[in-house]
Protein backbone atom coordinates (compact mmCIF):
# COMPACT_ATOMS: atom_id res chain seq x y z
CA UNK A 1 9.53 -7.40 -3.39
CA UNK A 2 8.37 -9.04 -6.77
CA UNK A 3 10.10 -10.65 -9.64
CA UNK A 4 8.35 -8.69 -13.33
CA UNK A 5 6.62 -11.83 -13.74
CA UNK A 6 2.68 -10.38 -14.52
CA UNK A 7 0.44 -12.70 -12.76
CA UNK A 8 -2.48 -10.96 -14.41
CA UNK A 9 -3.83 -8.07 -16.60
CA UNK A 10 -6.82 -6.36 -14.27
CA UNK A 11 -9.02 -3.42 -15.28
CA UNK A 12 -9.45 -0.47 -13.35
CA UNK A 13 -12.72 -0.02 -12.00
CA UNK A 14 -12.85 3.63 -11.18
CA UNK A 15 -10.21 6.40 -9.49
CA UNK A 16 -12.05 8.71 -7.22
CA UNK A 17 -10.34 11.89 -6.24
CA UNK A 18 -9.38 12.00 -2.21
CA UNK A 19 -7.95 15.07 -1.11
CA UNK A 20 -4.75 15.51 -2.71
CA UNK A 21 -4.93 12.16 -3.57
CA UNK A 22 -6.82 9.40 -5.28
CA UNK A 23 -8.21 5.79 -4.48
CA UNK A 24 -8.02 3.48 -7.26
CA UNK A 25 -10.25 0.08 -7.82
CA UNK A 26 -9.02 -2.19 -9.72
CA UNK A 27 -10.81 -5.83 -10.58
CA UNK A 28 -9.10 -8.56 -10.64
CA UNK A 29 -9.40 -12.24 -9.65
CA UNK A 30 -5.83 -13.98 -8.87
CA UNK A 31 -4.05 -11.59 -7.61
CA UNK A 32 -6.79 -11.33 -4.69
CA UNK A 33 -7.01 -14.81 -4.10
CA UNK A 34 -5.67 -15.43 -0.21
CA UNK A 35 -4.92 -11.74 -0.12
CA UNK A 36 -5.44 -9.66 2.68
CA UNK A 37 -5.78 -5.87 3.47
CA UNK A 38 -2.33 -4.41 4.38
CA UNK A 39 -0.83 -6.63 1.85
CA UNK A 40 1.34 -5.17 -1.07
CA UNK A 41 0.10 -5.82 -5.03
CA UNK A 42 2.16 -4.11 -7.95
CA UNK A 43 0.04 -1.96 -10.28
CA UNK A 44 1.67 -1.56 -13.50
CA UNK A 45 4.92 -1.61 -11.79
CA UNK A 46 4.23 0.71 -9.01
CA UNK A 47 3.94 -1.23 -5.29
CA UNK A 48 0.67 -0.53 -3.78
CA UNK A 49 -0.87 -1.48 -0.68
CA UNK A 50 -4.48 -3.26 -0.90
CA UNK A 51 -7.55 -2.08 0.95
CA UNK A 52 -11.13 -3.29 0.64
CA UNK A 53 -10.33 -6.47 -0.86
CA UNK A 54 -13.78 -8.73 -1.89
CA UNK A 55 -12.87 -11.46 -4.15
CA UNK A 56 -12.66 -10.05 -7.50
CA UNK A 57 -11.36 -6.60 -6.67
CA UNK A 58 -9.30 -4.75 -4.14
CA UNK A 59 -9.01 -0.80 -3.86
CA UNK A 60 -5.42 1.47 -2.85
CA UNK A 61 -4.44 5.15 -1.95
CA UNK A 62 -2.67 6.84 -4.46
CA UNK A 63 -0.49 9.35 -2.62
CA UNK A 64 1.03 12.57 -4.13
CA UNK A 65 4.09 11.41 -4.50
CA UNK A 66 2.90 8.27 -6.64
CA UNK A 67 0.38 10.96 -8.66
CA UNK A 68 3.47 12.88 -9.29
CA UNK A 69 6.10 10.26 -9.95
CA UNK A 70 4.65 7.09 -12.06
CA UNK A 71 1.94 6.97 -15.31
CA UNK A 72 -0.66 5.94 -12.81
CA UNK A 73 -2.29 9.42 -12.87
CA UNK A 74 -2.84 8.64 -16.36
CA UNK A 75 -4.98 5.90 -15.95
CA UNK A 76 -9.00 5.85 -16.37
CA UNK A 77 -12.16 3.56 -16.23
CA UNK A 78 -11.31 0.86 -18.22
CA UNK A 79 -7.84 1.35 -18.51
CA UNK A 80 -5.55 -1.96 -18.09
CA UNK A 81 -3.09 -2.82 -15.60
CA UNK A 82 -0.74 -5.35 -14.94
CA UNK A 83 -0.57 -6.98 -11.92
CA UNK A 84 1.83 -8.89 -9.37
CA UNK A 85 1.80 -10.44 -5.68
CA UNK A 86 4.47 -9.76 -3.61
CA UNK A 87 7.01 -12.61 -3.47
CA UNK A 88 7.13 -15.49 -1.57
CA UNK A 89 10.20 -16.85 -0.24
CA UNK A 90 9.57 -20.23 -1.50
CA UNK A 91 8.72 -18.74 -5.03
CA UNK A 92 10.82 -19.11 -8.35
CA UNK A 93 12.33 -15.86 -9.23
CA UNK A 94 11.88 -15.84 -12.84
CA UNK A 95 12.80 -12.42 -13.30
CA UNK A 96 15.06 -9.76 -11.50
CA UNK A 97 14.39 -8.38 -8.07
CA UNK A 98 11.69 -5.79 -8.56
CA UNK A 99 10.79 -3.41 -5.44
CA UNK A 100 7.63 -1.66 -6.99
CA UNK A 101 9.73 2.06 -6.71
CA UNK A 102 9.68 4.03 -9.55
CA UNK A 103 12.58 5.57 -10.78
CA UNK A 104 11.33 7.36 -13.50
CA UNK A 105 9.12 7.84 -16.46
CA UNK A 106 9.65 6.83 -19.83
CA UNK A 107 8.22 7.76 -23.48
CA UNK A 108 7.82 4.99 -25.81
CA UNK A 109 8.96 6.54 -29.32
CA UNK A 110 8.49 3.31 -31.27
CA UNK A 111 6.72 -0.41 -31.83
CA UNK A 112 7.94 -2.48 -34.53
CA UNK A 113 6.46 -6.41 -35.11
CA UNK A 114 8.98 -8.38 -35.91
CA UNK A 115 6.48 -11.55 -36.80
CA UNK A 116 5.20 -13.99 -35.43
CA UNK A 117 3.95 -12.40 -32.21
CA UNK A 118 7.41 -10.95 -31.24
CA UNK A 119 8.23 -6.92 -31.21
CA UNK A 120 10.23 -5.19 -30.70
CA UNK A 121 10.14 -1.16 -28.59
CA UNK A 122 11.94 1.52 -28.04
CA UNK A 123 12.07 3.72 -25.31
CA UNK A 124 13.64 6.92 -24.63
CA UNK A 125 14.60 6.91 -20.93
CA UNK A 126 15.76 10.05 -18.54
CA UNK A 127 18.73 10.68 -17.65
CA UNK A 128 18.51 9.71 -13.65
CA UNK A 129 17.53 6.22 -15.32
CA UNK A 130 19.89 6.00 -18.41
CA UNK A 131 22.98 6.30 -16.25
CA UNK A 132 22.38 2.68 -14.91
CA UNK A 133 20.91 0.92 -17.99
CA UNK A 134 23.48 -1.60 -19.64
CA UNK A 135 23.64 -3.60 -22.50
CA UNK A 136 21.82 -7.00 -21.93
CA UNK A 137 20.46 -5.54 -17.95
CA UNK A 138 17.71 -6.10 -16.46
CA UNK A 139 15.04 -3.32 -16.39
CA UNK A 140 11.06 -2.97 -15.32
CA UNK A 141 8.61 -1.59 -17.92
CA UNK A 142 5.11 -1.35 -16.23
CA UNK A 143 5.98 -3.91 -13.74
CA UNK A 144 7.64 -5.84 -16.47
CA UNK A 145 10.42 -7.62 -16.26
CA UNK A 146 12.64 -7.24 -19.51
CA UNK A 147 16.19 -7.74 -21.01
CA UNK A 148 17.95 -4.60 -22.65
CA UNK A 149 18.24 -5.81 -25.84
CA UNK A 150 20.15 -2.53 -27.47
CA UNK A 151 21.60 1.17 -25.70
CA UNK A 152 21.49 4.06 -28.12
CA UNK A 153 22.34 7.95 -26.03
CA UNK A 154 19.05 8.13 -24.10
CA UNK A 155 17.17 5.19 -25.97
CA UNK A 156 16.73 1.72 -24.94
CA UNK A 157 15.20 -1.49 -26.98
CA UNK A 158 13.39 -4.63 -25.69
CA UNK A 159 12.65 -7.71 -27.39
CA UNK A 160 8.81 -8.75 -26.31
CA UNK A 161 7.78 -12.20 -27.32
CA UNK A 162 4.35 -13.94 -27.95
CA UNK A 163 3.79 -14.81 -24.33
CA UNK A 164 4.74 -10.90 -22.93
CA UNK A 165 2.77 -9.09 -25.32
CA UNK A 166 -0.05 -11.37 -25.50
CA UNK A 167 -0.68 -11.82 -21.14
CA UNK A 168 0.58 -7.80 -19.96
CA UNK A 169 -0.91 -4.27 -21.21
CA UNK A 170 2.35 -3.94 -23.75
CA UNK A 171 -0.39 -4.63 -26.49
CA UNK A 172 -2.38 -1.66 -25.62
CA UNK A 173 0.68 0.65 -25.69
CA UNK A 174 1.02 4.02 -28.47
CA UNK A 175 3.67 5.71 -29.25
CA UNK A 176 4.29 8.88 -27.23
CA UNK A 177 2.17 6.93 -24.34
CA UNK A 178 4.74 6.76 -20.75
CA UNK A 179 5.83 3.83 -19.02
CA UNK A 180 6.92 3.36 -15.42
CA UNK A 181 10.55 2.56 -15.46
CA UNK A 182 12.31 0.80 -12.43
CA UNK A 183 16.19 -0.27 -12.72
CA UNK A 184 18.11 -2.89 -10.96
CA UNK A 185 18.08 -2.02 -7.50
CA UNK A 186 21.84 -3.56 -7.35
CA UNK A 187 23.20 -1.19 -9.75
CA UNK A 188 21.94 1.87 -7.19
CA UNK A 189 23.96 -0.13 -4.51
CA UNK A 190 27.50 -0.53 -6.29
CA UNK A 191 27.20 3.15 -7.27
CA UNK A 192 26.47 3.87 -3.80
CA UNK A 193 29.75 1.79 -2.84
CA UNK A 194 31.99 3.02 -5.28
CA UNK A 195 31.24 6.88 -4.94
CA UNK A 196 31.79 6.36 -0.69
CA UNK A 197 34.86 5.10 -0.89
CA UNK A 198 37.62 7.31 0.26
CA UNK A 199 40.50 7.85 -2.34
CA UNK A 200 43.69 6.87 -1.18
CA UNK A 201 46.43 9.58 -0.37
CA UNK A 202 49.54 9.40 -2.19
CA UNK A 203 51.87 7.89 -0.59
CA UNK A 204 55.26 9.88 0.30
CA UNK A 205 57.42 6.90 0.53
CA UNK A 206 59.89 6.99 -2.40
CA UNK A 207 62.38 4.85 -3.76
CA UNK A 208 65.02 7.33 -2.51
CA UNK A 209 63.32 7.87 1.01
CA UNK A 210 63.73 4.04 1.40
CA UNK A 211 67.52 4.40 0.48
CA UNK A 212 68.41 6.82 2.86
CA UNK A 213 66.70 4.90 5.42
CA UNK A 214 69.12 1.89 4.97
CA UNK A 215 66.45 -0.17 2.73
């Protein structure tokens, strides 16, 4: 589990095909400190598992299904990525609860500086992701951790400040470029709730039933 906090912005090293697959090094120097192999790392959002780890770089599988399913297949030599630990339970959780499972892809359509280091982007979102965005939610862009700042149809818009845009990848994104989009994993759960429950029958007591039986 992580929090959308970005520990650090590391560089991919090189992705070398493996079957249907790929194996990704990336180079990085905090995120590998006291790490060890087996041991989960967010890339950009999307949970990976570390393997080869030397002190200022660690390699991971990329399956299929994360090929398929996340902007990680877009990636290349050079290419920036931001980067988390898995959570401790004696850490701060300074953003939302962040499981590293993407739930969909999204297109950024615009980037607008507001001044003074602050933007602001747009995003249109799919519709497996829209139906659980709300107004002032949490959501994770790239591993991000961000605040919905406006819902418009299948558009959302986050406020980045100085700090955001100046320590994750955000300042190397163009328009039309996708994003790995993750929702609140407790928004999944209360649909999940609400659509199981059974509907209660109508009852066939009456007012007039109860009469007649002396009520």
């Amino acid at each position: 589990m992580f929090t959308g906090i970005i520990e650090e912005v590391g560089s991919v090293e090189r992705i070398v095909p493996r079957g249907t697959g790929s194996e990704i090094r990336i180079r990085a120097a905090k995120v590998t400190d006291g790490a060890h192999e087996g041991d989960s790392i967010a890339v950009s959002g999307v949970c990976l598992t570390a393997r080869r780890l030397v002190p200022d770089a660690f390699s991971a599988d990329l399956s299929p299904e994360t090929l398929a399913r996340t902007a990680l297949g877009q990636l290349r030599p050079g290419s920036r990525v931001n980067l988390e630990r898995a959570l401790l339970p004696t850490s701060r959780m300074g953003g939302h609860i962040v499981q590293g499972h993407v739930d969909g892809l999204g297109v950024l359509r615009e980037m607008k500086e507001l001044g003074d280091g602050n933007w602001w982007l747009t995003i249109e979102v799919p519709a497996e992701v829209e139906r659980y965005c709300v107004f002032k939610g949490s959501i994770s862009i790239d591993g991000v951790s961000l605040t919905i700042a406006k819902l418009e149809a299948n558009r959302l818009s986050v406020a980045v400040i100085p700090h955001t845009w100046a320590n994750t990848t955000m300042r190397d994104y163009q328009p039309g470029g996708k994003v790995n989009l993750e929702i609140d994993i407790v928004a999944k759960y209360v649909e999940k709730m609400l659509s199981s429950r059974e509907i209660p029958k109508k009852s066939s007591v009456t007012e007039a039933r109860l009469r007649e039986m002396g009520y």
